[in-house]
Protein backbone atom coordinates (compact mmCIF):
# COMPACT_ATOMS: atom_id res chain seq x y z
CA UNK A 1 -40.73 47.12 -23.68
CA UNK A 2 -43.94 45.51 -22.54
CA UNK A 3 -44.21 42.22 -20.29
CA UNK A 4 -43.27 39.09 -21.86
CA UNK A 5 -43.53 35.11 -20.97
CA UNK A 6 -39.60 35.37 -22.23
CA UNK A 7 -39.19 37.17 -18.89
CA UNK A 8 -40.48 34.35 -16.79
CA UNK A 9 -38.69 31.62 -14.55
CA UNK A 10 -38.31 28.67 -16.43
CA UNK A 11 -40.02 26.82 -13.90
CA UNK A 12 -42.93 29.19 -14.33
CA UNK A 13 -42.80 29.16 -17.95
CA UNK A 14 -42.65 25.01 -18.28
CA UNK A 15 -45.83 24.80 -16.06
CA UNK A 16 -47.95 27.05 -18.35
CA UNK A 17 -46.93 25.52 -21.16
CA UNK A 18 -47.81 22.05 -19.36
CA UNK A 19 -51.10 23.20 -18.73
CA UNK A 20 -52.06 25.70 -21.88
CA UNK A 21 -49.83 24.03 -24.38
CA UNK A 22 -47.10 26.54 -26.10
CA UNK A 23 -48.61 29.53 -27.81
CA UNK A 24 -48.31 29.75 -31.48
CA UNK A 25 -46.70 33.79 -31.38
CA UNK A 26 -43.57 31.88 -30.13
CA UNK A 27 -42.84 30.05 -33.05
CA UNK A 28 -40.01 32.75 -33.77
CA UNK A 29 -36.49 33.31 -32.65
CA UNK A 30 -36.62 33.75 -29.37
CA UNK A 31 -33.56 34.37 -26.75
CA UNK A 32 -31.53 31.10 -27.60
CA UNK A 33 -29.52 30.96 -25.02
CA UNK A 34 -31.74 29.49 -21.69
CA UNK A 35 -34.91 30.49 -23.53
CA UNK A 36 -33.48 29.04 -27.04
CA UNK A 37 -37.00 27.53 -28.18
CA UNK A 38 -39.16 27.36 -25.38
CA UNK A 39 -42.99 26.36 -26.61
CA UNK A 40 -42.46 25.40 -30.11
CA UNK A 41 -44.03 22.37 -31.21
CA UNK A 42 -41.34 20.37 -33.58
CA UNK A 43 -41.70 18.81 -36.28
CA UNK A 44 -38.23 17.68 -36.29
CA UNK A 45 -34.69 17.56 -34.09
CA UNK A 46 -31.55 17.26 -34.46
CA UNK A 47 -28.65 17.66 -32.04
CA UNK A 48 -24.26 17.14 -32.30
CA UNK A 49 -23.19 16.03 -29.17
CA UNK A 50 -19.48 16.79 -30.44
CA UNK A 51 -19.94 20.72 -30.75
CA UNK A 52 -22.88 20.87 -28.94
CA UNK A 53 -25.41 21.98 -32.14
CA UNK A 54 -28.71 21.70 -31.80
CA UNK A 55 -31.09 22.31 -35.33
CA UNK A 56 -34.98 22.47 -34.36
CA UNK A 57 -37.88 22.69 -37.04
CA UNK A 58 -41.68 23.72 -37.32
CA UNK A 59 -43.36 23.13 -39.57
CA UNK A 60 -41.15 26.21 -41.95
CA UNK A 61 -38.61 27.21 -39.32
CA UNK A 62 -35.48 26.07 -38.50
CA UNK A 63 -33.62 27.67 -35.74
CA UNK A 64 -29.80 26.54 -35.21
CA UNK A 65 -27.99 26.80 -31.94
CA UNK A 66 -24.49 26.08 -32.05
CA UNK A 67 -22.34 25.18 -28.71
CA UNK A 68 -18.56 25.69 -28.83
CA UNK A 69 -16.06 24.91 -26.51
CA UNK A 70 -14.07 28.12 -25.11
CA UNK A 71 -10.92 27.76 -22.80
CA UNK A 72 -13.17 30.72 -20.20
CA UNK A 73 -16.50 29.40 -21.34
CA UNK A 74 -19.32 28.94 -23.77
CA UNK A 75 -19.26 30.33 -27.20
CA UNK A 76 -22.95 30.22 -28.45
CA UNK A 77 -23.90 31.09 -32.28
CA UNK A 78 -28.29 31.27 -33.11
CA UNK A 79 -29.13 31.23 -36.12
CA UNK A 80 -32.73 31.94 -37.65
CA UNK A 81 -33.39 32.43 -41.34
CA UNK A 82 -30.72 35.12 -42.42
CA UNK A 83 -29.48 36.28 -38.80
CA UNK A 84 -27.09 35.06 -36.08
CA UNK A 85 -26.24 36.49 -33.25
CA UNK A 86 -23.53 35.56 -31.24
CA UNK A 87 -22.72 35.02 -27.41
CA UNK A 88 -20.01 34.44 -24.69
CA UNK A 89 -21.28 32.58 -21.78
CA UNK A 90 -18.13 32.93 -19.39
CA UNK A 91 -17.14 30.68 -16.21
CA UNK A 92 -19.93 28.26 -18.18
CA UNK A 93 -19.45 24.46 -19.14
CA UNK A 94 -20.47 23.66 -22.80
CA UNK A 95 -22.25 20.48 -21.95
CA UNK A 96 -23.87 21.62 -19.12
CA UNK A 97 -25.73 24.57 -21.19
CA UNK A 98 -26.52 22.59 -24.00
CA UNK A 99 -27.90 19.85 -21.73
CA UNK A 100 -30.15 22.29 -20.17
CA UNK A 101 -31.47 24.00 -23.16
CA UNK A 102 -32.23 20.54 -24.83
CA UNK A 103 -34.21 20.27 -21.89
CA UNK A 104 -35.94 23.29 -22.13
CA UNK A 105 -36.32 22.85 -25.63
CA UNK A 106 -38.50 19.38 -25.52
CA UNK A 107 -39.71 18.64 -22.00
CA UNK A 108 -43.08 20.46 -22.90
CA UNK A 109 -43.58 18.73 -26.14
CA UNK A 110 -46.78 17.47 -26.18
CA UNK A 111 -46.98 16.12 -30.16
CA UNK A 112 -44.91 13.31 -31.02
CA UNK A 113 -41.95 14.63 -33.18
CA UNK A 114 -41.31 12.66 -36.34
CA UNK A 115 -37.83 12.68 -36.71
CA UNK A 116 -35.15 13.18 -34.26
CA UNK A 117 -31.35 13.46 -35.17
CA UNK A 118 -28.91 12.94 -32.50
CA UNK A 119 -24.91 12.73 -34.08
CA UNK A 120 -22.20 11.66 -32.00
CA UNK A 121 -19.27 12.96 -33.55
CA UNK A 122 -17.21 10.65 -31.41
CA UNK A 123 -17.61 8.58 -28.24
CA UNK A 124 -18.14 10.50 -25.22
CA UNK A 125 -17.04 10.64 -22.15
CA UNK A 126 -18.69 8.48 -19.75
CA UNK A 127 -19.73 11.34 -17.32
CA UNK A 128 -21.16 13.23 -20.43
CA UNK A 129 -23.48 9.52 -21.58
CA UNK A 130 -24.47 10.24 -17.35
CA UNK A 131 -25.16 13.60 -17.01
CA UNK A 132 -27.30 13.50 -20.62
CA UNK A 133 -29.34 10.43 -18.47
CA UNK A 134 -29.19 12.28 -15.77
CA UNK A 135 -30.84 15.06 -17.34
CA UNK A 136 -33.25 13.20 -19.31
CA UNK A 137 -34.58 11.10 -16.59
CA UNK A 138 -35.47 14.51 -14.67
CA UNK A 139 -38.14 14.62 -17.41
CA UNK A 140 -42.03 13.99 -16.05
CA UNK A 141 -42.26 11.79 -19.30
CA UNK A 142 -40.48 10.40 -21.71
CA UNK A 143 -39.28 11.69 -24.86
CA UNK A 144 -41.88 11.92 -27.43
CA UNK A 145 -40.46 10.53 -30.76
CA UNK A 146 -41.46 8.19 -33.63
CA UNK A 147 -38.11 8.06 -35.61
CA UNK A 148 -34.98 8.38 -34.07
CA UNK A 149 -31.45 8.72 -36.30
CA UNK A 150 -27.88 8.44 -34.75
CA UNK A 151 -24.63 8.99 -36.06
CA UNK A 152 -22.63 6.45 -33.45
CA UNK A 153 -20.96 3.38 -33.31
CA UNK A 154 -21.27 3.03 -29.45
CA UNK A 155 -24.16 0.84 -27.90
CA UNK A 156 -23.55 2.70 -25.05
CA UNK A 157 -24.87 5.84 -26.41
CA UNK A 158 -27.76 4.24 -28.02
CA UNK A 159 -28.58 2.57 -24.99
CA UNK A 160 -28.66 6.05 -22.84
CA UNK A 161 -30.92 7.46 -25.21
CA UNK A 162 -33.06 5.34 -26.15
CA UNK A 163 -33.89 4.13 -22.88
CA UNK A 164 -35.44 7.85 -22.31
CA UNK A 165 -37.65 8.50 -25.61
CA UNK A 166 -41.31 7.09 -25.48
CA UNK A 167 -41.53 3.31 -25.87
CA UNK A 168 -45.29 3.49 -27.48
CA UNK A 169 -44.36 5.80 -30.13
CA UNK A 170 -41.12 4.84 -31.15
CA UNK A 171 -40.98 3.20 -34.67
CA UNK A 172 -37.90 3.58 -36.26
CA UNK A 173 -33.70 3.29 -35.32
CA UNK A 174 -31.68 4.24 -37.75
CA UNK A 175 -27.99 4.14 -36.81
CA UNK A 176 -24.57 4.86 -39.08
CA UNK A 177 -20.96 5.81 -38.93
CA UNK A 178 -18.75 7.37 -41.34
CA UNK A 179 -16.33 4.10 -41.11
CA UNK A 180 -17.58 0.18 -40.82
CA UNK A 181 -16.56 -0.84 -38.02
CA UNK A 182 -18.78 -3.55 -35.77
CA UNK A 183 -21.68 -2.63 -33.48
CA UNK A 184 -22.70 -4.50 -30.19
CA UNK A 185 -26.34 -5.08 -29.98
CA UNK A 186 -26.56 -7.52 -27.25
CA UNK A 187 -27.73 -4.50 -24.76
CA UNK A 188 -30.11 -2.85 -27.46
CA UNK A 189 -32.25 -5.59 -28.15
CA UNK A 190 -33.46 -6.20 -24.37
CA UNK A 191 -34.79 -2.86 -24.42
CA UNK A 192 -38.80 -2.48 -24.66
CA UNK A 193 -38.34 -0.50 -27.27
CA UNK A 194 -37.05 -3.25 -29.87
CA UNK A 195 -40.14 -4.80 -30.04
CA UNK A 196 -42.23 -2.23 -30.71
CA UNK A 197 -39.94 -0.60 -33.86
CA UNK A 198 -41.32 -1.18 -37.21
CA UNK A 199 -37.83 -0.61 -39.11
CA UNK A 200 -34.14 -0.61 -38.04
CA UNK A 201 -31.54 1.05 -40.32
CA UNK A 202 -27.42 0.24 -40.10
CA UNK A 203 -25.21 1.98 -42.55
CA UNK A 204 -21.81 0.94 -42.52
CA UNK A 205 -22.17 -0.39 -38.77
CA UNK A 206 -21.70 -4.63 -38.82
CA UNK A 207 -23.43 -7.11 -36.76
CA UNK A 208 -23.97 -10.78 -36.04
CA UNK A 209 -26.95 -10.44 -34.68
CA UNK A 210 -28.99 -13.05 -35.64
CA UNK A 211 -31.51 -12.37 -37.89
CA UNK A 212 -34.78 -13.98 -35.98
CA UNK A 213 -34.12 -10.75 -33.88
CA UNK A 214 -35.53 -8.49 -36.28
CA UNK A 215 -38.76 -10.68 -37.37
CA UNK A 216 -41.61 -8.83 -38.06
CA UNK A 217 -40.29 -5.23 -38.70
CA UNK A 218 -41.23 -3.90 -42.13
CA UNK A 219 -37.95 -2.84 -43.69
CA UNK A 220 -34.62 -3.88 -42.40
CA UNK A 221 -31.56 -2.67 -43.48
CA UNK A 222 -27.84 -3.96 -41.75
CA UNK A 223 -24.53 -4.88 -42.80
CA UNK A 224 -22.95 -8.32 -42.01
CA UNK A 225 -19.57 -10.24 -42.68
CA UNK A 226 -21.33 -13.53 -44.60
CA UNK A 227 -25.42 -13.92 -45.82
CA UNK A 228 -24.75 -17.78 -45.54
CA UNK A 229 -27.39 -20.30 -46.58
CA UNK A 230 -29.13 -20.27 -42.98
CA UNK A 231 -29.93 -17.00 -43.40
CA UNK A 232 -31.40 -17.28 -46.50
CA UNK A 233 -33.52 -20.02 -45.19
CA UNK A 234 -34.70 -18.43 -42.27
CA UNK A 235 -35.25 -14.87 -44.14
CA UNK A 236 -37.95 -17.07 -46.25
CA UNK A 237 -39.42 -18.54 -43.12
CA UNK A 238 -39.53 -15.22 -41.69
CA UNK A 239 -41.78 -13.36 -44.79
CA UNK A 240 -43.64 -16.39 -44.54
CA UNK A 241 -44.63 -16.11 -41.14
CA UNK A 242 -44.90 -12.28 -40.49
CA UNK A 243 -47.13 -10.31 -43.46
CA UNK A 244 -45.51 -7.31 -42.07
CA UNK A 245 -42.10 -7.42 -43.65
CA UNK A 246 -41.67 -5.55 -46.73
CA UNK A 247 -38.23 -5.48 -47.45
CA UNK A 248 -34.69 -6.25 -45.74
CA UNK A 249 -31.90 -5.21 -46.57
CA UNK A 250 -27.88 -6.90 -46.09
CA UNK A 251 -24.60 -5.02 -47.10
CA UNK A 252 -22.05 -8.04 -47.01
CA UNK A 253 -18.46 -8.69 -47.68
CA UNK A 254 -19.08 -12.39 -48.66
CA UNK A 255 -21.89 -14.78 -49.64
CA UNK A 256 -22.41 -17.91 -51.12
CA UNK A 257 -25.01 -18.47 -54.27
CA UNK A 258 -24.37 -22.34 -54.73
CA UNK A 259 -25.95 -22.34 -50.81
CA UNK A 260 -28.71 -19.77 -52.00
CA UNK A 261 -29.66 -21.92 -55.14
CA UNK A 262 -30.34 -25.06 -53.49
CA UNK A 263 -32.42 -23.47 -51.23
CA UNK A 264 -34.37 -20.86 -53.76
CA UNK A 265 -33.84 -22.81 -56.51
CA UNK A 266 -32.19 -21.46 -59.91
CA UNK A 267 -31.74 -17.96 -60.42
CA UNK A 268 -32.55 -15.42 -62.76
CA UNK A 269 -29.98 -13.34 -64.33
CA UNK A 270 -30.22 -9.67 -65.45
CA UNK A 271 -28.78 -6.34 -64.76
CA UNK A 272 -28.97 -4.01 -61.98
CA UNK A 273 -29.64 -0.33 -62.08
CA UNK A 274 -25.72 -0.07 -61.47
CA UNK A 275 -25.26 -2.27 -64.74
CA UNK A 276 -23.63 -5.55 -62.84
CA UNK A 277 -25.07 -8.68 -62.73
CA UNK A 278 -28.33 -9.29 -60.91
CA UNK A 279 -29.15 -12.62 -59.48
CA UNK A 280 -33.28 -12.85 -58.40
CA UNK A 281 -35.71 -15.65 -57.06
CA UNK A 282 -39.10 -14.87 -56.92
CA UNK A 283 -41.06 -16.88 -54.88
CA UNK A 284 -44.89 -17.31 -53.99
CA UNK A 285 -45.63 -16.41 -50.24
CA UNK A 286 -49.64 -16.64 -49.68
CA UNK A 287 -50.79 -14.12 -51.74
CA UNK A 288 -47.69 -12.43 -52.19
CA UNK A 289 -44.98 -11.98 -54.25
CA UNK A 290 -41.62 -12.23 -52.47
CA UNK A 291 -38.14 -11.20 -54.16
CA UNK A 292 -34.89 -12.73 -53.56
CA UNK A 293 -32.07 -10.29 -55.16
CA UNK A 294 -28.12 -10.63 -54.78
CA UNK A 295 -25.87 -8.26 -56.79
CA UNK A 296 -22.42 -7.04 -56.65
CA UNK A 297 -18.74 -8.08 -56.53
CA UNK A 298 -15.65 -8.63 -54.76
CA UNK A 299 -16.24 -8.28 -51.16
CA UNK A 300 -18.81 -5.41 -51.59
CA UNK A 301 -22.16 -7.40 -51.79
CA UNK A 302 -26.06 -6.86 -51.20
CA UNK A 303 -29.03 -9.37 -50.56
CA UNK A 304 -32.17 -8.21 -50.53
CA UNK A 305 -35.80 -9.61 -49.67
CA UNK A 306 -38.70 -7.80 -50.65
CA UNK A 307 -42.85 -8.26 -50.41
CA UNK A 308 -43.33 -6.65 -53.90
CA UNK A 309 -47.22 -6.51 -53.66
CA UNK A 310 -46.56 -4.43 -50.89
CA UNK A 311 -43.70 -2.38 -51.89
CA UNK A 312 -44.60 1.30 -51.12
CA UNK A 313 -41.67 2.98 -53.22
């Protein structure tokens, strides 16, 4: 078999690819264990922190690295295209090898990726939230990404990663759990990163954060307990003031129309695409068009706010 960079030290390897950039022949299934994608560029990420499963794509690829807890070690499944291959790594701890190819597999990233995925099937550990910061402050920069997506309902674990990924380039947080239950944001919005982001995303994950926090991000979508009149009044002041917001979004279990009325004025009434009753304000914001829009029943309700000269979908 001839000579190749596969057979180098990672240490070696990472500084060639630091200097020369990752050549395009490795764009393939390569060994995926230590060496699982070493010097692809991606286009997108995603990695389960419960089993360990990390997905990486180019621009046509996707390569799929599984991490399984065994009782004597690692149990590692690739998959590329059609094949998988299969390993044992014995005497090896789960979360220490998937840690360490992560590394491996986006330290040398030089292009911002687009979209990262990082699923928490369920809170971790403490010493797992410190050993992935641990690891990802060993990094000689920080992780290059422009839209990040969690599955968590932990600030904690938003906190530890986020605090590592690329302030400059980071646009978009989009977080959401498979229950509503209520998220602590206290500790996410004093990082540098908040206000840089261009759109936050909460599905199913309820906070009473007050809304002034997320002025001038384009599109906004959360879930609250109440929209009360307040809001409503400070949602207009807020399109008023910042051009940039397109559209936000509220999932709510209660509101209050008489409160919205006095304060938009009287409503019009039509259908929604889901064939309830729609409730809209329309409203003239410079040269814009903004729309008011509350529809839905019991205690399953949604508000939305939208710059409809500028709507992009």
């Amino acid at each position: 078999m001839p000579p190749s960079l596969l057979q180098m030290p990672d240490v070696v390897l990472s500084t060639i690819f630091k200097k020369l950039g990752p050549p395009k022949s490795l764009c393939g299934p390569q060994k995926f264990h230590r060496r699982a994608q070493t010097g692809i560029e991606y286009r997108s990420c995603q990695c389960y922190s419960k089993l360990g499963k990390c997905q990486s794509f180019n621009a046509i690829q996707l390569i799929n690295v599984t991490y399984a807890k065994r009782n004597n070690g690692c149990y590692i499944i690739g998959k590329y295209r059609y094949n998988q291959k299969e390993m044992l790594v014995e005497n090896s701890n789960f979360w220490e090898l998937f840690l360490e190819d992560i590394k491996i597999v986006l330290k040398n990233q030089k292009l911002p990726i687009p979209h990262f995925y990082f699923i928490f099937k369920e809170t971790m550990e403490n010493d797992f939230l410190q050993k992935l910061d641990q690891s990802l402050k060993t990094w000689d920069h920080p992780v290059p990404i422009k839209r990040l997506n969690m599955g968590t309902d932990n600030q904690k674990e938003v906190v530890t990663l986020v605090s590592n990924i690329d302030s400059k380039l980071l646009e978009s947080i989009e977080m959401s759990c498979a229950r509503s239950v209520k998220m602590e944001m206290n500790e996410i919005v004093r990082l540098e990163h908040w206000k840089n982001l261009k759109q936050v995303e909460m599905s199913n994950l309820v906070t009473d954060l007050p809304l002034h926090y997320f002025s001038g991000m384009a599109r906004v979508s959360i879930c609250r307990i109440f929209v009360s009149g307040e809001d409503v009044a400070l949602l207009k002041e807020m399109f008023t003031q910042y051009p940039s917001m397109i559209k936000f979004h509220i999932h709510a279990e209660c509101v209050n129309k008489p409160q919205y009325e006095r304060i938009l004025g009287k409503s019009q009434v039509g259908r929604s695409v889901y064939g309830g009753r729609l409730d809209k304000w329309l409203c003239e914001i410079g040269d814009d068009t903004v729309q008011f829009a509350l529809f839905g029943s019991m205690d399953n309700w949604y508000f939305s706010v939208k710059r409809i000269s500028k709507e992009l979908f």
